[in-house]
C-alpha atoms as a PDB file:
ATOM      1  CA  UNK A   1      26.715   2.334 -13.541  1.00  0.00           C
ATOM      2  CA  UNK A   2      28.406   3.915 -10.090  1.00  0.00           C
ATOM      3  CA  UNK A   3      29.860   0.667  -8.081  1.00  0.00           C
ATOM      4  CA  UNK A   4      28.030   2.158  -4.764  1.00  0.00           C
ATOM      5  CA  UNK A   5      24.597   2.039  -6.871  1.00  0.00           C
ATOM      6  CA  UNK A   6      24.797  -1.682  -7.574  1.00  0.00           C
ATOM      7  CA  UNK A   7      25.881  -2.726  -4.474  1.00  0.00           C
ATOM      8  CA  UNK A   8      23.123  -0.777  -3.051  1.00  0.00           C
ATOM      9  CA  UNK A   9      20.930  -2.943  -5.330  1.00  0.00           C
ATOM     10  CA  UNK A  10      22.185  -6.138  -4.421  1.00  0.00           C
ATOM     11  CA  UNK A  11      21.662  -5.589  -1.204  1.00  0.00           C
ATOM     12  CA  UNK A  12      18.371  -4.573  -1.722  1.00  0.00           C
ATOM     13  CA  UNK A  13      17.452  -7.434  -3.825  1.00  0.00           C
ATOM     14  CA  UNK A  14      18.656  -9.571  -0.880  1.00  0.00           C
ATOM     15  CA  UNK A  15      16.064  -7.824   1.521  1.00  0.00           C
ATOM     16  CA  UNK A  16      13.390  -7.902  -0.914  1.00  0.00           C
ATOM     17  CA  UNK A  17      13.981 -11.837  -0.687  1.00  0.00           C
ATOM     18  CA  UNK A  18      13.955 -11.451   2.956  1.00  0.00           C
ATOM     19  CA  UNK A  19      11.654  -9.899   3.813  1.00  0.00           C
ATOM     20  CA  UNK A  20       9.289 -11.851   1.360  1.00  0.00           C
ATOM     21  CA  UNK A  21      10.203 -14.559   2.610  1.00  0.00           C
ATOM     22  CA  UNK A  22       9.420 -13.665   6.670  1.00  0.00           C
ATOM     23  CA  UNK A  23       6.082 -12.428   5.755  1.00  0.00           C
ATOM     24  CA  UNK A  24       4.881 -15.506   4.173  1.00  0.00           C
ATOM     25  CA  UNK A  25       6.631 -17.848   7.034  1.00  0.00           C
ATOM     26  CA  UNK A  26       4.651 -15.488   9.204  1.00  0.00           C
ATOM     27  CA  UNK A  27       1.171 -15.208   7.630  1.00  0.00           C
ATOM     28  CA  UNK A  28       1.779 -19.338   7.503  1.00  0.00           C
ATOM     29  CA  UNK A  29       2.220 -20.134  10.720  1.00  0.00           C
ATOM     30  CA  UNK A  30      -0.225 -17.630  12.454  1.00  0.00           C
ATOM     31  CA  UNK A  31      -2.688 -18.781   9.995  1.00  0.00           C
ATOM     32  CA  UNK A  32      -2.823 -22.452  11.147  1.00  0.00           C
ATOM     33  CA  UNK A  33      -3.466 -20.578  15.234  1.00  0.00           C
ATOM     34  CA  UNK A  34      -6.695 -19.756  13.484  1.00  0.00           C
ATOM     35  CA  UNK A  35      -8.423 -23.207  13.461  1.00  0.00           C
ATOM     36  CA  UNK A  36      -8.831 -26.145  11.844  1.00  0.00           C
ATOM     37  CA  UNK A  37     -10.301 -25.160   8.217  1.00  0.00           C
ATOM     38  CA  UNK A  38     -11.738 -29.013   7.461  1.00  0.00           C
ATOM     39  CA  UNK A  39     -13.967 -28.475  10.141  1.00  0.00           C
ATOM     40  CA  UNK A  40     -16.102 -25.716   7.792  1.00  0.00           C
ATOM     41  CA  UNK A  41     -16.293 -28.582   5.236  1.00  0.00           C
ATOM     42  CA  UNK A  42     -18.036 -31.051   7.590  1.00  0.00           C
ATOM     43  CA  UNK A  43     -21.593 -31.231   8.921  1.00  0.00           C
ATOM     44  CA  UNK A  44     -21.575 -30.469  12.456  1.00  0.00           C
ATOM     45  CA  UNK A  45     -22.300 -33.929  13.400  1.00  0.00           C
ATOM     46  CA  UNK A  46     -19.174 -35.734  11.449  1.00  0.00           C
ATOM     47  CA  UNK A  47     -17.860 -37.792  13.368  1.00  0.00           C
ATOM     48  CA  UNK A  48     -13.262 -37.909  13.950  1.00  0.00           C
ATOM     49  CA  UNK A  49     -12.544 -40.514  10.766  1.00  0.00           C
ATOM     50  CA  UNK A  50     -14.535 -37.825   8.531  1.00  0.00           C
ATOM     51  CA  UNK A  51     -13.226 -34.834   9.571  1.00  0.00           C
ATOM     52  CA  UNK A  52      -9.725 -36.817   9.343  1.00  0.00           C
ATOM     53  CA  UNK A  53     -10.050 -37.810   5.485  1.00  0.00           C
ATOM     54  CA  UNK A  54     -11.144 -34.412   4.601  1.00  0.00           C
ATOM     55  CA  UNK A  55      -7.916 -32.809   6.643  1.00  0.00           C
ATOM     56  CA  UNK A  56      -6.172 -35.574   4.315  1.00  0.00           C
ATOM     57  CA  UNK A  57      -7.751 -34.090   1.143  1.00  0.00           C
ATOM     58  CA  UNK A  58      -6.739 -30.699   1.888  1.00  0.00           C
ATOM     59  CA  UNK A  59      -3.350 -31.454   2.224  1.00  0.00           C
ATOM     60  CA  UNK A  60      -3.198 -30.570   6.390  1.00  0.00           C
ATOM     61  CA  UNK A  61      -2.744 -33.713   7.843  1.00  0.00           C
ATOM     62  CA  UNK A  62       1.014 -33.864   7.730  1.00  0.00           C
ATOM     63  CA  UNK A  63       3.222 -31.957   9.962  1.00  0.00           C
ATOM     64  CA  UNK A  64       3.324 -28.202  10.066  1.00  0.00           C
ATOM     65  CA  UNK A  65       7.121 -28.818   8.993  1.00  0.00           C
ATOM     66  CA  UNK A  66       6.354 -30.698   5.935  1.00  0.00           C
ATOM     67  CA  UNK A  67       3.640 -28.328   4.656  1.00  0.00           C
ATOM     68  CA  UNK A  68       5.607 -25.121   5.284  1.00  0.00           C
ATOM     69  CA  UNK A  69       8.573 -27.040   3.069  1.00  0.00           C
ATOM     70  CA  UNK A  70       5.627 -28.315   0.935  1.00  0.00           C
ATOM     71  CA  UNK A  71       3.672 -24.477   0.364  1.00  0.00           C
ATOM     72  CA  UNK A  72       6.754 -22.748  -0.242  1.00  0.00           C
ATOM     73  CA  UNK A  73       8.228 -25.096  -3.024  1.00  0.00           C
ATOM     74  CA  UNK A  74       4.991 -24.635  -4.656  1.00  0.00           C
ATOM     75  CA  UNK A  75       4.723 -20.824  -4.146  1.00  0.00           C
ATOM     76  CA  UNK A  76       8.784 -20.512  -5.732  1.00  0.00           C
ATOM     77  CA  UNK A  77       7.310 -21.451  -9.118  1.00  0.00           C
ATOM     78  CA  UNK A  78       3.659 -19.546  -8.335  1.00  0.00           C
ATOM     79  CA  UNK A  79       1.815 -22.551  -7.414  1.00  0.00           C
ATOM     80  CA  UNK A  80      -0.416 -21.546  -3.912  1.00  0.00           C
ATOM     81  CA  UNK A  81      -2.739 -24.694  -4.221  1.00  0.00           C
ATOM     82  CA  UNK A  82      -6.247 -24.966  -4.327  1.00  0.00           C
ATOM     83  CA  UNK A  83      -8.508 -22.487  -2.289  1.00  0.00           C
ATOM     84  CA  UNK A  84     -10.454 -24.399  -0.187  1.00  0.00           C
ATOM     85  CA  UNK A  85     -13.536 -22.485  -1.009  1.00  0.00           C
ATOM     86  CA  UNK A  86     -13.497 -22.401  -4.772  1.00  0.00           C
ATOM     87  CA  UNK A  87     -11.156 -25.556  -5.506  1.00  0.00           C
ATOM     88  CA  UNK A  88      -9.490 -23.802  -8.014  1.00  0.00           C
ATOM     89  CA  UNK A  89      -5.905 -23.104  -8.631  1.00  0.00           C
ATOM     90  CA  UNK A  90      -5.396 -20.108  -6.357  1.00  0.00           C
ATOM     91  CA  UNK A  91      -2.920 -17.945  -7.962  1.00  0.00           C
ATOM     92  CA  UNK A  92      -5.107 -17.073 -11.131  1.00  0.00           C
ATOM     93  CA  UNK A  93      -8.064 -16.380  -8.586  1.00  0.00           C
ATOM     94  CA  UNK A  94      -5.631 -13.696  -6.964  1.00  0.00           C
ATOM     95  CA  UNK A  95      -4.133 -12.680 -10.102  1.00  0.00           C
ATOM     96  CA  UNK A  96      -7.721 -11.669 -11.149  1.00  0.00           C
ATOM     97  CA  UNK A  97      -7.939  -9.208  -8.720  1.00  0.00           C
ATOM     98  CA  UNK A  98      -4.614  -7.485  -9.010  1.00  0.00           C
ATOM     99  CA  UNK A  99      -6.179  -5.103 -11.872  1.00  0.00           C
ATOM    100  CA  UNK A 100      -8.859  -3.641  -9.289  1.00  0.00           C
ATOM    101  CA  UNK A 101      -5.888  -3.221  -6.709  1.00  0.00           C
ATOM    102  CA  UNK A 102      -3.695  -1.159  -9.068  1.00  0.00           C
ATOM    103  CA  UNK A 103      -6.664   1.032 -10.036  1.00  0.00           C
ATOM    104  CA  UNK A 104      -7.458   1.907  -6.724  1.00  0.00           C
ATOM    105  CA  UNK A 105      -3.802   2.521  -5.835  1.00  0.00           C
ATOM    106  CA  UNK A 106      -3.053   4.674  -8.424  1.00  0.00           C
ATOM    107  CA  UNK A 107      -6.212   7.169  -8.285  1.00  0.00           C
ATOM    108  CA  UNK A 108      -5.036   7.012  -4.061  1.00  0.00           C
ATOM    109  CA  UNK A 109      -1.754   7.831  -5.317  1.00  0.00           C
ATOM    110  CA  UNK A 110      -3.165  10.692  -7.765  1.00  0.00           C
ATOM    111  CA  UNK A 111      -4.908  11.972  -4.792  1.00  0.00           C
ATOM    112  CA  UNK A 112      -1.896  12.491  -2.659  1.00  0.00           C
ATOM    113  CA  UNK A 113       0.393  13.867  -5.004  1.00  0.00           C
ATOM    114  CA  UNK A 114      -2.623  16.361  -6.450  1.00  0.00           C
ATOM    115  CA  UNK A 115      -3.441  17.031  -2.322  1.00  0.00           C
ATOM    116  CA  UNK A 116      -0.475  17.118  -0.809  1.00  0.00           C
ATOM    117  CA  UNK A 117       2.201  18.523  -2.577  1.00  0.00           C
ATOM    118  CA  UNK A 118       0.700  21.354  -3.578  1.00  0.00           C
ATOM    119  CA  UNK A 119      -0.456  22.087   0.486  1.00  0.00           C
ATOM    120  CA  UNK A 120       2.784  21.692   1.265  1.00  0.00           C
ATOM    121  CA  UNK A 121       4.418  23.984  -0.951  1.00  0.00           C
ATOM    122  CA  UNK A 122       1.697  26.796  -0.303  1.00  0.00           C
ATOM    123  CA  UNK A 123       1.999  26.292   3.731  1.00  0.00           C
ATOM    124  CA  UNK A 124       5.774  26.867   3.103  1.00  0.00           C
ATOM    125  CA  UNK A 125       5.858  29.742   1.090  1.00  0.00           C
ATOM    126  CA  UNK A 126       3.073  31.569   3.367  1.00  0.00           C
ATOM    127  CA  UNK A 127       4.819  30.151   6.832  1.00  0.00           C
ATOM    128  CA  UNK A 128       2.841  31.587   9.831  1.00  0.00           C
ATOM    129  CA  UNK A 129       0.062  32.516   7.827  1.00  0.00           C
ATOM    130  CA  UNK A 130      -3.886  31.457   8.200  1.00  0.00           C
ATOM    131  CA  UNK A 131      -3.212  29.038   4.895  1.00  0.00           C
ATOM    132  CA  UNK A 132      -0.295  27.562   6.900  1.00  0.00           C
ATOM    133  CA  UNK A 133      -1.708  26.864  10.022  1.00  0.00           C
ATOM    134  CA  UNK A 134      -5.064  25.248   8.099  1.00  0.00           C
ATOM    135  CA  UNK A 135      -2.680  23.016   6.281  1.00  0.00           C
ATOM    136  CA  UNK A 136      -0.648  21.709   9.483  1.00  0.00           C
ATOM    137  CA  UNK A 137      -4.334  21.296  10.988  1.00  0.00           C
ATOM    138  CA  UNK A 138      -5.529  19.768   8.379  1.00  0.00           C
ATOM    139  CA  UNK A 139      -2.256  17.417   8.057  1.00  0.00           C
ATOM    140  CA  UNK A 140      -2.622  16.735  11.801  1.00  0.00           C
ATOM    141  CA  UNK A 141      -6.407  15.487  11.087  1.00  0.00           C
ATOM    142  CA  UNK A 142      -5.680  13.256   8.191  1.00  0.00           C
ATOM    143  CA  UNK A 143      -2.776  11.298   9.753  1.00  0.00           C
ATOM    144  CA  UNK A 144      -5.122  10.537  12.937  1.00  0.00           C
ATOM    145  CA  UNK A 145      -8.092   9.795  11.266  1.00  0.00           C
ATOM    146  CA  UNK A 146      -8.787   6.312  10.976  1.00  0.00           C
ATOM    147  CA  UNK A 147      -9.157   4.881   7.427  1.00  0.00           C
ATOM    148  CA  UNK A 148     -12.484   2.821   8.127  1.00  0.00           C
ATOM    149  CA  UNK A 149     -13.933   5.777  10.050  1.00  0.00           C
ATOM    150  CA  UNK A 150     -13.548   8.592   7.080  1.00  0.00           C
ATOM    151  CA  UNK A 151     -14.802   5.488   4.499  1.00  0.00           C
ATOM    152  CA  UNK A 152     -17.821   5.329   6.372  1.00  0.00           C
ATOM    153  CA  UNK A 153     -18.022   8.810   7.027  1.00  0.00           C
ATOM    154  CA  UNK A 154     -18.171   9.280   3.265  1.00  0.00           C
ATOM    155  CA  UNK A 155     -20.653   6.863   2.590  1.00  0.00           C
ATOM    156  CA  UNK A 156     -23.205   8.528   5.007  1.00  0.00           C
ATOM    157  CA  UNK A 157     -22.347  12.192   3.456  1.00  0.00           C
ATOM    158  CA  UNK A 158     -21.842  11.428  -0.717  1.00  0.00           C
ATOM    159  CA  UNK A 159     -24.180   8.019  -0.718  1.00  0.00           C
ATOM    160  CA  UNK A 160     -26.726   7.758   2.024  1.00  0.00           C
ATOM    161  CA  UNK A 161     -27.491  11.740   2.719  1.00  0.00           C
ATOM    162  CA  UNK A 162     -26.896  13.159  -0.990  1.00  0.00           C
ATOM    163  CA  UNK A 163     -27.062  10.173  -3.051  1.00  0.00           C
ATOM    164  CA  UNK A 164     -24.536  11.456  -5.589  1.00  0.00           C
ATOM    165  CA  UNK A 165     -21.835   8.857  -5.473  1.00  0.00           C
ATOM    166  CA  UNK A 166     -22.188   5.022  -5.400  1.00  0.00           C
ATOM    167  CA  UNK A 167     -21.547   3.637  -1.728  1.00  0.00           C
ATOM    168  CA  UNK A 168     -19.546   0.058  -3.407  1.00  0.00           C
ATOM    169  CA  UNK A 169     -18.565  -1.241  -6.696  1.00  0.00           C
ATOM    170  CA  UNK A 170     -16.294  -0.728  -9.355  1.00  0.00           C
ATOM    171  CA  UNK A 171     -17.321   0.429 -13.103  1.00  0.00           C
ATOM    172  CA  UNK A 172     -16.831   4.138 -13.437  1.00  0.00           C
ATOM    173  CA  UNK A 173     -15.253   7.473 -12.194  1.00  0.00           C
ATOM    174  CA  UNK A 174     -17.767   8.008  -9.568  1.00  0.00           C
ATOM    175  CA  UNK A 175     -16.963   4.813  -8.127  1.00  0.00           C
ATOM    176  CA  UNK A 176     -13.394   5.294  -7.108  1.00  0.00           C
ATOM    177  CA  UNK A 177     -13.682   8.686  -5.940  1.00  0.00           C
ATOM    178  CA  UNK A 178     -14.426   7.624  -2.489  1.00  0.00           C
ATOM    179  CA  UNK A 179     -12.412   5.086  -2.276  1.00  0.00           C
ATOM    180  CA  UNK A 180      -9.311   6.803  -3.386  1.00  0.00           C
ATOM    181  CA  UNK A 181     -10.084   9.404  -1.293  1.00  0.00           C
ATOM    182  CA  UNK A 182     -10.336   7.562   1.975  1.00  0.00           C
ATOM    183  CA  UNK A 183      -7.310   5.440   0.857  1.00  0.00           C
ATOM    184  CA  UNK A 184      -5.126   8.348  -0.086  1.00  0.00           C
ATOM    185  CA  UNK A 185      -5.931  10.907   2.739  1.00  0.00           C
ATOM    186  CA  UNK A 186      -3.237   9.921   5.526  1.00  0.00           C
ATOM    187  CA  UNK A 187      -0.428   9.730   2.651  1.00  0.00           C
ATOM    188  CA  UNK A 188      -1.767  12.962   1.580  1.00  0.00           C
ATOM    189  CA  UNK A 189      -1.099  14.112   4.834  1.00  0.00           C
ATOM    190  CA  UNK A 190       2.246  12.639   5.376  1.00  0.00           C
ATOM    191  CA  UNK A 191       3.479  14.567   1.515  1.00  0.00           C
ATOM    192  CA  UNK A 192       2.001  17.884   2.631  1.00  0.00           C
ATOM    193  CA  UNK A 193       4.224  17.804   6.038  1.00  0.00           C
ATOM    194  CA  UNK A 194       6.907  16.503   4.500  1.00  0.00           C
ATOM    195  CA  UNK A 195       7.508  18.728   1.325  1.00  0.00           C
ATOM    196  CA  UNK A 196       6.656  21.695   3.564  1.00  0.00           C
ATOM    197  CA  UNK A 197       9.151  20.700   5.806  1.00  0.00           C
ATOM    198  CA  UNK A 198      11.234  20.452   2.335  1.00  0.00           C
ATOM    199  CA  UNK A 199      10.397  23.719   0.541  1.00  0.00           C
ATOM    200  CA  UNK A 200      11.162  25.259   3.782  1.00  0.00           C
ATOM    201  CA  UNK A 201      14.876  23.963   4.276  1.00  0.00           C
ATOM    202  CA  UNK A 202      15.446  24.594   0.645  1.00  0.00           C
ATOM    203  CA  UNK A 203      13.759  28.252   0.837  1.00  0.00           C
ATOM    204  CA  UNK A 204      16.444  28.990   3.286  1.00  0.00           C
ATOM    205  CA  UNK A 205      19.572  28.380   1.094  1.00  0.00           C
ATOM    206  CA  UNK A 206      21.674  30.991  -0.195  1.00  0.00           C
ATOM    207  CA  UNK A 207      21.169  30.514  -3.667  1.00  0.00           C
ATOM    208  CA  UNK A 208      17.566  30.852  -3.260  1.00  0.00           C
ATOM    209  CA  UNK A 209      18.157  34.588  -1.839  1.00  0.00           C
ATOM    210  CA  UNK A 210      20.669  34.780  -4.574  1.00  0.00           C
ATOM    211  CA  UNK A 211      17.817  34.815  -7.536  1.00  0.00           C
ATOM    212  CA  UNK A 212      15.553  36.861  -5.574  1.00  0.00           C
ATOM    213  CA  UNK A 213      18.432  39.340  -5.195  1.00  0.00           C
ATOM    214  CA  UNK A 214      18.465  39.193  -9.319  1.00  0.00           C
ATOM    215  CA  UNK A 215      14.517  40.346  -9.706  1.00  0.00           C
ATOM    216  CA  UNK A 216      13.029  36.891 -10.265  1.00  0.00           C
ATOM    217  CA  UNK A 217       9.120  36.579  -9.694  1.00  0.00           C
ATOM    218  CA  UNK A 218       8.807  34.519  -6.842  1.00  0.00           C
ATOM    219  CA  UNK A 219       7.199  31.853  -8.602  1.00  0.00           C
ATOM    220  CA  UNK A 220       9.608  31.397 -10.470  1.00  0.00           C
ATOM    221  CA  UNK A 221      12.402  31.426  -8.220  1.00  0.00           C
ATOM    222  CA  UNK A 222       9.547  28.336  -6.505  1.00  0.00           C
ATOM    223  CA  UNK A 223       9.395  27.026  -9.354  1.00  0.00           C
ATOM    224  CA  UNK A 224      12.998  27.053 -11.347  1.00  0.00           C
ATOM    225  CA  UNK A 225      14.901  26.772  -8.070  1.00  0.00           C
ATOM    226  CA  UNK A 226      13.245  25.658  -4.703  1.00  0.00           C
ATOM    227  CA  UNK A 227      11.051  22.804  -5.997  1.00  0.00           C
ATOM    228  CA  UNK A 228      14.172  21.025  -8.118  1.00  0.00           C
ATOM    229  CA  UNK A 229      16.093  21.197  -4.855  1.00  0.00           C
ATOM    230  CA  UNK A 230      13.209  19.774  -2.969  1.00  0.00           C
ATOM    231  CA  UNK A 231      11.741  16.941  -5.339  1.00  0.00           C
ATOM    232  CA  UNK A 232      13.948  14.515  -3.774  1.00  0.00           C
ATOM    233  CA  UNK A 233      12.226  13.612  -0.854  1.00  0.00           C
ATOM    234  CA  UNK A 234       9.231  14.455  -1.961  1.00  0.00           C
ATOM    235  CA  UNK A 235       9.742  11.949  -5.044  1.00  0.00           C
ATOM    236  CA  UNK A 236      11.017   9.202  -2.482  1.00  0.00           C
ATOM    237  CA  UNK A 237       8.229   9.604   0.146  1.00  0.00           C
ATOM    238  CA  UNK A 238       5.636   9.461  -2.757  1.00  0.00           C
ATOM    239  CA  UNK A 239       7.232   6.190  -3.796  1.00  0.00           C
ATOM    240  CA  UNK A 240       6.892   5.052  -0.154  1.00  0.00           C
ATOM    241  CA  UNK A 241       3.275   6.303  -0.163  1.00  0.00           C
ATOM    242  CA  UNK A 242       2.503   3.335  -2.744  1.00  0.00           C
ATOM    243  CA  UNK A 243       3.716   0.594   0.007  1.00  0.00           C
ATOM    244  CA  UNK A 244       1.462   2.304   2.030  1.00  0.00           C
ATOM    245  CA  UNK A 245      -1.459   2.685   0.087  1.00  0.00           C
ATOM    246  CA  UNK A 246      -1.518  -1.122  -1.191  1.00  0.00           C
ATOM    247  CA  UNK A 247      -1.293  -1.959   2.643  1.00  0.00           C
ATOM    248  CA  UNK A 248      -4.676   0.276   3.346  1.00  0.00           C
ATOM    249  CA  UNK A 249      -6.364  -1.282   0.270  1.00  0.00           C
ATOM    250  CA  UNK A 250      -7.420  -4.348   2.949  1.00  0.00           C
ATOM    251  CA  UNK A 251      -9.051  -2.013   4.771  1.00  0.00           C
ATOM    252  CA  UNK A 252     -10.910   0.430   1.798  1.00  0.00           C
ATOM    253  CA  UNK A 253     -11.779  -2.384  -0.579  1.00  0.00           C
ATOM    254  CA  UNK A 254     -13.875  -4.192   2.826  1.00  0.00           C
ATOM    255  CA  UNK A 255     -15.235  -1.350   2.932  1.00  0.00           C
ATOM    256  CA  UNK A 256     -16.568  -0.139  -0.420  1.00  0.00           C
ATOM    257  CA  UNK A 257     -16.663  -3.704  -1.651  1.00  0.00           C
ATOM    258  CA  UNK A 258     -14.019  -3.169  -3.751  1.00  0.00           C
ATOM    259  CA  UNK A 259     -13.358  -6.446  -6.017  1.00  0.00           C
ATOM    260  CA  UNK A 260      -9.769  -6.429  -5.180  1.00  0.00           C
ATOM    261  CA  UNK A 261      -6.885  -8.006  -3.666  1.00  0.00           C
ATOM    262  CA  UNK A 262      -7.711  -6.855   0.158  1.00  0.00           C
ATOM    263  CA  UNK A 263     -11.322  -8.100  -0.106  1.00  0.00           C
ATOM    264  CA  UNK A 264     -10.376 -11.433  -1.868  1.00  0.00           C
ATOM    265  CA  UNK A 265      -7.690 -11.619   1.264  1.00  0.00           C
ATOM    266  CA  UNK A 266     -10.703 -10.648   3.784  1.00  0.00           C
ATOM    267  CA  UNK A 267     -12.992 -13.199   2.638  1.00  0.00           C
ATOM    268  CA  UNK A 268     -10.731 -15.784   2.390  1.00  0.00           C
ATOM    269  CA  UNK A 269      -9.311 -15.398   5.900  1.00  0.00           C
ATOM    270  CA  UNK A 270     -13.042 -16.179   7.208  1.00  0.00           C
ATOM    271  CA  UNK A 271     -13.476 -19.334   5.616  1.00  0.00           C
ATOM    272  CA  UNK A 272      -9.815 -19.897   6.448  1.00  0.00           C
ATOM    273  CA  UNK A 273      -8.891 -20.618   2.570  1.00  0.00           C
ATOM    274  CA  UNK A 274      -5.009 -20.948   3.118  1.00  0.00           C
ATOM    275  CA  UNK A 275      -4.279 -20.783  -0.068  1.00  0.00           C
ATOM    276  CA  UNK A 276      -6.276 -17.483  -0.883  1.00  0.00           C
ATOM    277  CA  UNK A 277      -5.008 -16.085   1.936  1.00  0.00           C
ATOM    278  CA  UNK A 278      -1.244 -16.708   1.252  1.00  0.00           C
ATOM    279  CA  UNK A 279      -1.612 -16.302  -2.285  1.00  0.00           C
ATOM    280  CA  UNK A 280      -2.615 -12.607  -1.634  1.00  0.00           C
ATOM    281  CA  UNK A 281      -0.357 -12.253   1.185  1.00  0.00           C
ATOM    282  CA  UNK A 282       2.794 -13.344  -0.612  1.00  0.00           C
ATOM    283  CA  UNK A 283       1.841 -11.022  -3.821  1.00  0.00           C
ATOM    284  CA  UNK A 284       0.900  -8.190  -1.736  1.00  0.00           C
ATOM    285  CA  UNK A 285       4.663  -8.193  -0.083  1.00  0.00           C
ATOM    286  CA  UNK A 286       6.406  -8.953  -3.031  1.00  0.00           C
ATOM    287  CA  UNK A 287       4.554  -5.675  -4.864  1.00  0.00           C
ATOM    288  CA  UNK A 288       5.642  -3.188  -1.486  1.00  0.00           C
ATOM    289  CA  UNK A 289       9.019  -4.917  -1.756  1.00  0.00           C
ATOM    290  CA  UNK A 290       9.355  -4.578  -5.106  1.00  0.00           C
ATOM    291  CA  UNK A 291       8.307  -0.935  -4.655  1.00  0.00           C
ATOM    292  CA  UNK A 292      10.493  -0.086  -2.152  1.00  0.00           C
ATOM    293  CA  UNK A 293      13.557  -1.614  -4.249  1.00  0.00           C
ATOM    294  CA  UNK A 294      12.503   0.804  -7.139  1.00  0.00           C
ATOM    295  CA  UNK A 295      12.069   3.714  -4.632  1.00  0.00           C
ATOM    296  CA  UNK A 296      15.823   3.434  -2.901  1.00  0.00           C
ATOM    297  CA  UNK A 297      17.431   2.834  -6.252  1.00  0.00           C
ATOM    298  CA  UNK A 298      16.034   5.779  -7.869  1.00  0.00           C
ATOM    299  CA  UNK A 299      16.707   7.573  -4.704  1.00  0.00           C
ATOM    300  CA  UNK A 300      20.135   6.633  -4.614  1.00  0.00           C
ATOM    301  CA  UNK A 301      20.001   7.698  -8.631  1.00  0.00           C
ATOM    302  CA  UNK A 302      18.988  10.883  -8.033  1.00  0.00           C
ATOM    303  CA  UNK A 303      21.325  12.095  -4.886  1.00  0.00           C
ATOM    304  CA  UNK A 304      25.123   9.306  -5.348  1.00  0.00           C
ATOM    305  CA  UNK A 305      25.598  10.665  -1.838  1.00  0.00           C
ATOM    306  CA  UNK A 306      23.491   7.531  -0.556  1.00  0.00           C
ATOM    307  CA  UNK A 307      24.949   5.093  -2.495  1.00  0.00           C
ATOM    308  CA  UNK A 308      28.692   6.377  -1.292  1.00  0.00           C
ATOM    309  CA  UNK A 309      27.222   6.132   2.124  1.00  0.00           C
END
């Protein structure tokens, strides 16, 4: 393997450990702003030595110090605690929900490479045209939309007004269709713009004038010549597009009812179950880390000129 590559990958394996890290010293500090959690374990008339020996029970009587040290020796060997709502271990509660969370991701994912590639390619190769201003509308639309606003949009339309989809839940096909829909549209958007803005650079090299100058068909001289020149960003943005789409999950699985990772983290945060909540946290980052390492080492895989650099 290239020298430049694995350096690149060291250093990336160093921010991944990073930047795990400051998310979960984050999420654990701004999490204890939120209120004392042993007070939703107490009647409302306990008096200060009960609401003291619970505190004691769940571990947060000691210095915020001494837990921090505390929750993240545990969470180096998986260990999050118990949740405070279930008292059970934690991580297999969140682990349990990771299966729902990859579903939903990947149909998202499906839905932006099957929506916006090819938009982007046709509003490149028809610049100017009625398709291509429709597309950059349409691209416009989906990146300003917000993702709880087209969710519930859907639900009225496909659940409430036509009853042919299911408006929560997880089982079958028709379930995830909204959901991966709402969840995929602004990456959707992002591809199309970005492999037009691809196809177009690429449509503009010489070689590409050079096999049109033969007699090729045009779609094959889009297909043989300007899309291998152009997968490159288009494969790294669609790696990126996972990052985003596990972040949006929060949002789509609250709002379908989605028995993932995002709801689990939802409900947790409003019974203040520190352990849920960090437990989710700190495996959410480490997946979009861990993505992003994949991503810039097959990026730097694909075109050595970024590993050089």
């Amino acid at each position: 393997m290239d020298a430049g590559i694995v350096r690149l990958i060291l250093r990336r394996v160093l921010h991944l450990v990073i930047v795990v890290l400051g998310v979960y010293t984050a999420l654990f500090f701004l999490l204890r702003l939120t209120g004392d959690p042993a007070l939703l374990y107490v009647s409302e008339d306990a008096g200060p030595a009960q609401i003291r020996r619970v505190r004691e029970q769940l571990g947060l009587a000691d210095p915020l110090p001494v837990q921090y040290v505390r929750f993240l020796g545990r969470a180096m060997v998986g260990d999050f605690g118990l949740s405070l709502r279930y008292n059970q271990p934690a991580l297999p509660l969140v682990l349990a929900s990771v299966p729902a969370t990859l579903e939903l991701t990947a149909a998202a994912l499906l839905v932006t490479a099957l929506i916006g590639v090819p938009v982007g390619i046709v509003s490149a190769t028809r610049r100017n045209s009625v398709a291509d201003h429709l597309s950059l509308a349409a691209s416009l639309v989906g990146q300003c939309v917000p993702t709880f606003w087209l969710g519930i949009l859907l639900i009225l339309i496909f659940a409430l007004t036509l009853g042919v989809l299911p408006a929560s839940g997880r089982g079958t096909l028709t379930h995830v269709l909204m959901p991966a829909l709402t969840l995929g549209a602004y990456s959707a958007a992002r591809v199309a713009r970005l492999t037009r803005s691809s196809v177009l650079d690429v449509l503009g090299q010489e070689f590409v004038r050079t096999a049109r100058s033969k007699g090729l068909a045009e779609r094959a001289v889009i297909l043989r010549h300007v899309l291998k020149n152009a997968a490159i960003p288009i494969v790294a943005i669609l790696g990126l597009s996972v990052s985003t789409l596990l972040g949006g999950a929060v949002i789509t699985e609250t709002i379908f009812d989605w028995p993932g990772v995002g709801r689990l983290m939802v409900q947790a945060v409003f019974v203040r179950d520190y352990p849920i909540v960090q437990g989710t946290a700190f495996l959410i980052a480490a997946m979009v880390a861990l993505i992003t390492f994949v991503t810039d080492a097959l990026y730097a895989w694909l075109d050595p000129r970024i590993s050089r650099a």
